[in-house]
Protein backbone atom coordinates (compact mmCIF):
# COMPACT_ATOMS: atom_id res chain seq x y z
CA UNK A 1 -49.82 11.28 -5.65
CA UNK A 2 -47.99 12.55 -8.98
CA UNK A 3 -46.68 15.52 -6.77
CA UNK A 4 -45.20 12.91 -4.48
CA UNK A 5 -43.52 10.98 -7.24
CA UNK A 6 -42.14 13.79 -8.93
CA UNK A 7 -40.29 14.37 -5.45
CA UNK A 8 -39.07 11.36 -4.77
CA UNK A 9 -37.97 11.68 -8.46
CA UNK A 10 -36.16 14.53 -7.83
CA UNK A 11 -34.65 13.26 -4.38
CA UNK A 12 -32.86 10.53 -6.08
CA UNK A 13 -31.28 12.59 -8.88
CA UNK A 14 -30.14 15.14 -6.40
CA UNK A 15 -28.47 12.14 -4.55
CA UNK A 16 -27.01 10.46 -7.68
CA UNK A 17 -25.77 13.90 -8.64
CA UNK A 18 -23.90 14.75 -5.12
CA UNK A 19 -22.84 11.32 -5.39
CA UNK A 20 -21.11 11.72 -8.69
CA UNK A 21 -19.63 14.98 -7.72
CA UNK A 22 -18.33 13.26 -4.68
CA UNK A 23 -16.36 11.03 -6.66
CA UNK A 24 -15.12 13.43 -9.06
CA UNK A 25 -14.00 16.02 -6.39
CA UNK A 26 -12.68 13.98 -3.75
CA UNK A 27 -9.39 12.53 -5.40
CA UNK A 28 -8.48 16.07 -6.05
CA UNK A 29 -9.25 17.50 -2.81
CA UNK A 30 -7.61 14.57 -0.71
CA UNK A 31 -4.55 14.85 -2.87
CA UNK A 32 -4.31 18.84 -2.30
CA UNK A 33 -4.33 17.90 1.53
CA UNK A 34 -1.79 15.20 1.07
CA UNK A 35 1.09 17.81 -0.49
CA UNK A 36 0.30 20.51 1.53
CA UNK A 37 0.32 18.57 4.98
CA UNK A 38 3.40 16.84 3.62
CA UNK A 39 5.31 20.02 2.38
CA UNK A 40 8.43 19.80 4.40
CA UNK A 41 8.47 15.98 3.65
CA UNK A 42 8.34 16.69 0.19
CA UNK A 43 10.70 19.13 -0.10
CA UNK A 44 13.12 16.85 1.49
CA UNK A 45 12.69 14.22 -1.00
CA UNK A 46 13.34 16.93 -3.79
CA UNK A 47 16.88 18.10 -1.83
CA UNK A 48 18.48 14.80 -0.45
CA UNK A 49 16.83 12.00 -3.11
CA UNK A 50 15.63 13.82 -6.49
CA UNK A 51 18.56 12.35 -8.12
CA UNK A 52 18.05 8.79 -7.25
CA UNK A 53 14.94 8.35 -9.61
CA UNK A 54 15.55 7.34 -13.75
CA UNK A 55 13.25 7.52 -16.28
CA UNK A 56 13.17 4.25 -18.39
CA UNK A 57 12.39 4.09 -22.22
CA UNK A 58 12.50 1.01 -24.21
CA UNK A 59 13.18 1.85 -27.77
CA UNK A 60 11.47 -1.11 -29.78
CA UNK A 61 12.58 -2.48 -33.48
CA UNK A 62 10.85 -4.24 -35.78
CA UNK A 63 11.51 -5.74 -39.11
CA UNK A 64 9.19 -7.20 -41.87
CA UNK A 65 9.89 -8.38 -45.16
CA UNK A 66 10.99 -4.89 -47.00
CA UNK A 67 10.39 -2.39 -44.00
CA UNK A 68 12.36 -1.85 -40.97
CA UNK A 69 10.39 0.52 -38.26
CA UNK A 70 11.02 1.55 -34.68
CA UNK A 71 9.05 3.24 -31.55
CA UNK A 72 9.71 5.11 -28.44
CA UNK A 73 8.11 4.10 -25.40
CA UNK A 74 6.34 7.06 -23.66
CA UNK A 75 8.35 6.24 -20.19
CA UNK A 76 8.71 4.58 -16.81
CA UNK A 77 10.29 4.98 -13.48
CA UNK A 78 12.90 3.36 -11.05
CA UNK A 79 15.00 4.29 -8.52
CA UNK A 80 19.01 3.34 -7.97
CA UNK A 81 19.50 1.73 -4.45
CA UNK A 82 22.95 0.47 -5.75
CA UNK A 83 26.47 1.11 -7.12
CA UNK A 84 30.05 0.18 -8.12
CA UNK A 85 32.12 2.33 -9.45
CA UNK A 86 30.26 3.93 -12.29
CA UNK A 87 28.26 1.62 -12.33
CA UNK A 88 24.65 2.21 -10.51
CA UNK A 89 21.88 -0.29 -10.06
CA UNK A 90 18.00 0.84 -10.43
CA UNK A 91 15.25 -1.16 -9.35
CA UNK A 92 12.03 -0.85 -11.20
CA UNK A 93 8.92 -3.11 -11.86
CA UNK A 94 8.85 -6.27 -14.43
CA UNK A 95 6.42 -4.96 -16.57
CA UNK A 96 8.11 -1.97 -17.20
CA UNK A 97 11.14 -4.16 -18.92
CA UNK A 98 8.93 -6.74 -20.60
CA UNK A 99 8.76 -7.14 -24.01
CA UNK A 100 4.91 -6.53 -24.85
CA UNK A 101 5.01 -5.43 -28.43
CA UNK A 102 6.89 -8.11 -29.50
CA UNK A 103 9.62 -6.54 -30.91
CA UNK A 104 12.53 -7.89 -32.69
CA UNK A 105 15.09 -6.02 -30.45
CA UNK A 106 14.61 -3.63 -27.65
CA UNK A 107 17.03 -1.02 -26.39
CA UNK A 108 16.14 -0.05 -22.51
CA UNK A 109 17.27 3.16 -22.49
CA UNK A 110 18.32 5.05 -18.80
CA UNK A 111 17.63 9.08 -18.15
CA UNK A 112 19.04 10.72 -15.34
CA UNK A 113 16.65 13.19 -13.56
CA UNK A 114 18.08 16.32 -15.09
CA UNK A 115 18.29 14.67 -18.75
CA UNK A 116 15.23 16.34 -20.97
CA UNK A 117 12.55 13.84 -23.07
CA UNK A 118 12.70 14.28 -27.08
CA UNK A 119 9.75 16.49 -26.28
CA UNK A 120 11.18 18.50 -23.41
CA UNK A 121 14.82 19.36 -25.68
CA UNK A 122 12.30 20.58 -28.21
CA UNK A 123 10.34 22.77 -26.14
CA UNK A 124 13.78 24.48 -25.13
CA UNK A 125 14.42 25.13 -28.39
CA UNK A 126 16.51 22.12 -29.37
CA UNK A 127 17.70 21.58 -32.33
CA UNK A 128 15.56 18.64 -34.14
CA UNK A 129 17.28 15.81 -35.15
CA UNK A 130 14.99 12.41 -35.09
CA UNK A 131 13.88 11.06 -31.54
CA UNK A 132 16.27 7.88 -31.89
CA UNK A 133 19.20 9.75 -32.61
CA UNK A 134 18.47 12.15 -29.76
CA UNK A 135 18.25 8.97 -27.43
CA UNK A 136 21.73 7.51 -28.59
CA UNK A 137 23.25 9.86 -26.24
CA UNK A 138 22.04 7.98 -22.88
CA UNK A 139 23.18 5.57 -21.34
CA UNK A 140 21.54 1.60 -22.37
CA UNK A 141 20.67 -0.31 -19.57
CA UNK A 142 21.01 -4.14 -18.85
CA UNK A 143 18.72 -6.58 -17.47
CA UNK A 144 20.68 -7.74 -14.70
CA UNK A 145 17.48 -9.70 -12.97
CA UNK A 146 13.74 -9.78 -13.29
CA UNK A 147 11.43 -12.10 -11.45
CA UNK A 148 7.47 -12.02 -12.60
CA UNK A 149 6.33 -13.65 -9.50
CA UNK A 150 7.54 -10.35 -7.97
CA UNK A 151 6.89 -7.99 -10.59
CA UNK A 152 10.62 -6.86 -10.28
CA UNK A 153 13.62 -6.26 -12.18
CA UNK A 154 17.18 -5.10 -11.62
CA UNK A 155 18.55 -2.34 -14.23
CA UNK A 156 22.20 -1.36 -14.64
CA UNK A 157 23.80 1.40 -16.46
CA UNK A 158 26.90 3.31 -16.53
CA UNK A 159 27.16 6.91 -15.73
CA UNK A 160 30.17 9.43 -14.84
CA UNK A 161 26.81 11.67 -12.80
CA UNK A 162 26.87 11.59 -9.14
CA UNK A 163 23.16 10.28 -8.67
CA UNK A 164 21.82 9.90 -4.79
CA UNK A 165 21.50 5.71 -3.69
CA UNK A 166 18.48 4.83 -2.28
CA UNK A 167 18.83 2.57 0.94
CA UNK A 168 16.35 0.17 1.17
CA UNK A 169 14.68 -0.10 4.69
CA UNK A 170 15.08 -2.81 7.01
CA UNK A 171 11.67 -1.88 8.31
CA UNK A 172 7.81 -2.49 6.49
CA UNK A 173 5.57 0.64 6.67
CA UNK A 174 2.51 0.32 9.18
CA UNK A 175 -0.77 1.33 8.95
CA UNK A 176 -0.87 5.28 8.77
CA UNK A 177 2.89 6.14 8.07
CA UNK A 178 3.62 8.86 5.63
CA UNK A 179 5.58 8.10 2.25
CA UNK A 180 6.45 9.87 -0.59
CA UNK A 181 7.16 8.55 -4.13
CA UNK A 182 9.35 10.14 -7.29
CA UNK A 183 8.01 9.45 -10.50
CA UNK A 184 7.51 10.59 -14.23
CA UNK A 185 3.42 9.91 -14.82
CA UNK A 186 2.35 10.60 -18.29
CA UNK A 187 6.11 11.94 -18.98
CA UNK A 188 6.65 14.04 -16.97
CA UNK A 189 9.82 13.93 -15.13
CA UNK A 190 10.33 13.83 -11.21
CA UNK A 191 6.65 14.22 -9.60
CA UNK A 192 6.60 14.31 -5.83
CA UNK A 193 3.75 13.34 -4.47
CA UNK A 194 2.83 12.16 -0.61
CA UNK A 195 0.23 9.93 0.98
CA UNK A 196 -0.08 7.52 3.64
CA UNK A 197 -0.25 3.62 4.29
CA UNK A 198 -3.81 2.96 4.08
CA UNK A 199 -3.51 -1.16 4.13
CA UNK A 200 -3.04 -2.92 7.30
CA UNK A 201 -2.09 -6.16 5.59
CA UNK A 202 -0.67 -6.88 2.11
CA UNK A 203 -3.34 -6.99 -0.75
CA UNK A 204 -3.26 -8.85 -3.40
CA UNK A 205 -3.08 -6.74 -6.64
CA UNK A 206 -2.22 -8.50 -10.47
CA UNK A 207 -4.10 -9.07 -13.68
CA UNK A 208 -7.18 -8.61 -14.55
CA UNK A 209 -7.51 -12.70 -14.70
CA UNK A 210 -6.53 -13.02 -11.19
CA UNK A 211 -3.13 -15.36 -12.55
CA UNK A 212 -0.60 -13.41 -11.00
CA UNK A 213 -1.72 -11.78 -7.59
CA UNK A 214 1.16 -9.63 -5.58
CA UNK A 215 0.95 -8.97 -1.75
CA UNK A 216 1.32 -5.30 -1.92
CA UNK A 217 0.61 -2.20 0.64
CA UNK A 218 -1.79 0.22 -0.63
CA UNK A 219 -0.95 3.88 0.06
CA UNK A 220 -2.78 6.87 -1.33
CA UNK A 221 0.15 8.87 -2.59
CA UNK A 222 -0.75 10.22 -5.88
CA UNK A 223 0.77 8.09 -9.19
CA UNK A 224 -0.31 7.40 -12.57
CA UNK A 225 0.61 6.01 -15.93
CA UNK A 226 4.26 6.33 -15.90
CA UNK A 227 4.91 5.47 -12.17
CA UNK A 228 5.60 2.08 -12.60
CA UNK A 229 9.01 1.11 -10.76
CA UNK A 230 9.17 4.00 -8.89
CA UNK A 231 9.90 3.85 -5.22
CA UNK A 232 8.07 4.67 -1.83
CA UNK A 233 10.12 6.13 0.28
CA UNK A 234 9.34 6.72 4.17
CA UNK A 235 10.69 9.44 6.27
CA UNK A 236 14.28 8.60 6.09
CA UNK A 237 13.84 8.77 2.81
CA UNK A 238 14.41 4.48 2.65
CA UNK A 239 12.56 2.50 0.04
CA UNK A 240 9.71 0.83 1.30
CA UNK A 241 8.24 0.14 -1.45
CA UNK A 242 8.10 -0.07 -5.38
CA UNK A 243 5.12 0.56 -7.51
CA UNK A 244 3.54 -1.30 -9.59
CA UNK A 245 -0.07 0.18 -10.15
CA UNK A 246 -2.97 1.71 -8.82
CA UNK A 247 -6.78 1.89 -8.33
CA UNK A 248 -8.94 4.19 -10.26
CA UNK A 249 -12.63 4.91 -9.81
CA UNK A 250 -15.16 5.06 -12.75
CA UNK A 251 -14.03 8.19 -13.85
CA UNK A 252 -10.17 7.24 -13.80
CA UNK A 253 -8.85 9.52 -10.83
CA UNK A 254 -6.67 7.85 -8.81
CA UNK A 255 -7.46 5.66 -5.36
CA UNK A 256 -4.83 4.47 -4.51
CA UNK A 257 -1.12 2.91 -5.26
CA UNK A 258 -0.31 -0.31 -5.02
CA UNK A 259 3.50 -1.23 -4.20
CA UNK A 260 5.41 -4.22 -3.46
CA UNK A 261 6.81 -4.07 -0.01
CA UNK A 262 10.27 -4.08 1.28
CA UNK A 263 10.31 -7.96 2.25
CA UNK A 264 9.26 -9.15 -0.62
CA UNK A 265 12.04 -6.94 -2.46
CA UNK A 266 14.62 -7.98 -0.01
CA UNK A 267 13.54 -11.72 -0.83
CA UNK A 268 13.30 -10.60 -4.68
CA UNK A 269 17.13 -9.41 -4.24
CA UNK A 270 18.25 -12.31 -2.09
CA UNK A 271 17.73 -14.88 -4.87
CA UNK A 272 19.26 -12.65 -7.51
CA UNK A 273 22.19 -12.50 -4.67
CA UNK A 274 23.17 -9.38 -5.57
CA UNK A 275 25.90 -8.42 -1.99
CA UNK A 276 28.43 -6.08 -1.60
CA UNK A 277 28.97 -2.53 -0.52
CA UNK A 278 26.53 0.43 -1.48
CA UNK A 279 28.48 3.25 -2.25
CA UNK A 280 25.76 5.84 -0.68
CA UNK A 281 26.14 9.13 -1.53
């Protein structure tokens, strides 16, 4: 009887174990099959639409009684669907924008996807000379609408660059169709990943108290910390979608993304009323 028990002992630790392993191995290996059945697709997104995606910093001040003090974001994503002149347009999600720390004053600060990170400029041998000084040199951006019932905002900055414009699709992704995001998870800058549409229906994804639920597609293309108010692009390379988060399992690999869909940013950008011409390039 104790030779029995010790078995069915050791059955159900050799099932927990391939269990765990299973969920530690499986994000990995489904996102290896992702890029490499997607290669083409990806390297198409790196030649035509590389340029349309911006990293975001907000550059926070504060100010007490005797001591003034400021901090540097670690970074966000968006991607410019728009411009006049030189003047582009970047969408990107609401809580990348929002004020969290309570700050004083907050600069929103706009990098191009060839401009280095403070860290980056000192790994090439840059010389130093204090992280908000180095970010004078980019361009500020302005808050030209932000909605939290979408999760959305409008950016705009000024630029003499030639960056790519992102067309936003007139069509929703379906079940199954292959996308492909840019963003800069954890810092670093312009991360192609690819994935498919794995919701038939919009979800509802928000806060942890349930308060503010979004309809958004869930897709399994690989994004992180960082990849907020980047955009899914289809095959056309049209936004279809903008993150806004993700699903991790216990041991924090990634599920899935979670992305507001083109309707609702069509609807998002019809009541900011934003018309005229996109100067696509």
């Amino acid at each position: 009887m104790k030779i029995k028990k010790r078995n069915v002992l050791i059955l159900i630790i050799l099932i927990i174990s391939i269990n765990i392993v299973s969920i530690i191995v499986m994000p990995r290996i489904r996102f290896n099959i992702n890029q490499n059945n997607n290669k083409s697709f990806i390297e198409k997104v790196r030649e035509d639409a590389l340029s349309s995606s911006v990293m975001i910093i907000q550059e926070n001040y504060r100010q007490s009684e005797n001591v003034s003090t400021n901090s540097i974001s670690a970074g966000a994503s968006g991607a410019i669907f728009k411009k006049e002149g030189n003047k582009y347009f970047a969408l990107t999600a609401y809580h990348v924008i929002e004020n969290r720390e309570n700050a004083d004053r907050t600069n929103i600060i706009i990098m191009g996807y060839d401009d280095l990170s403070f860290k980056d400029y000192l790994n090439n041998d840059g010389k130093y000379q204090g992280i908000s000084n180095y970010y004078q040199q980019f361009p500020k951006g302005i808050i030209e609408y932000a909605d939290e019932k979408y999760d959305l905002a409008v950016i705009s900055f000024y630029s003499e660059e030639d960056y790519k414009v992102l067309s936003i699709s007139d069509k929703s992704p379906e079940y199954g169709d292959i996308v492909a995001n840019i963003s800069n998870p954890h810092g670093k800058r312009n991360v192609i990943t690819a994935g498919k549409v794995v919701s038939r229906t919009p979800n509802p994804f928000g806060d942890e108290d349930g308060k503010m639920q979004h309809p958004v597609i869930k897709h399994t293309a690989l994004i992180s910390e960082g990849s907020s108010g980047s955009a899914l692009m289809n095959k056309d390379l049209e936004i279809v979608g903008i993150n806004l988060g993700g699903n991790q399992n216990l041991f924090r690999q990634h599920i899935s993304g979670m992305a507001m869909p083109m309707d609702k940013i069509v609807d998002f950008l019809n009541e900011w009323d934003y018309g005229g011409e996109d100067e696509n390039s």
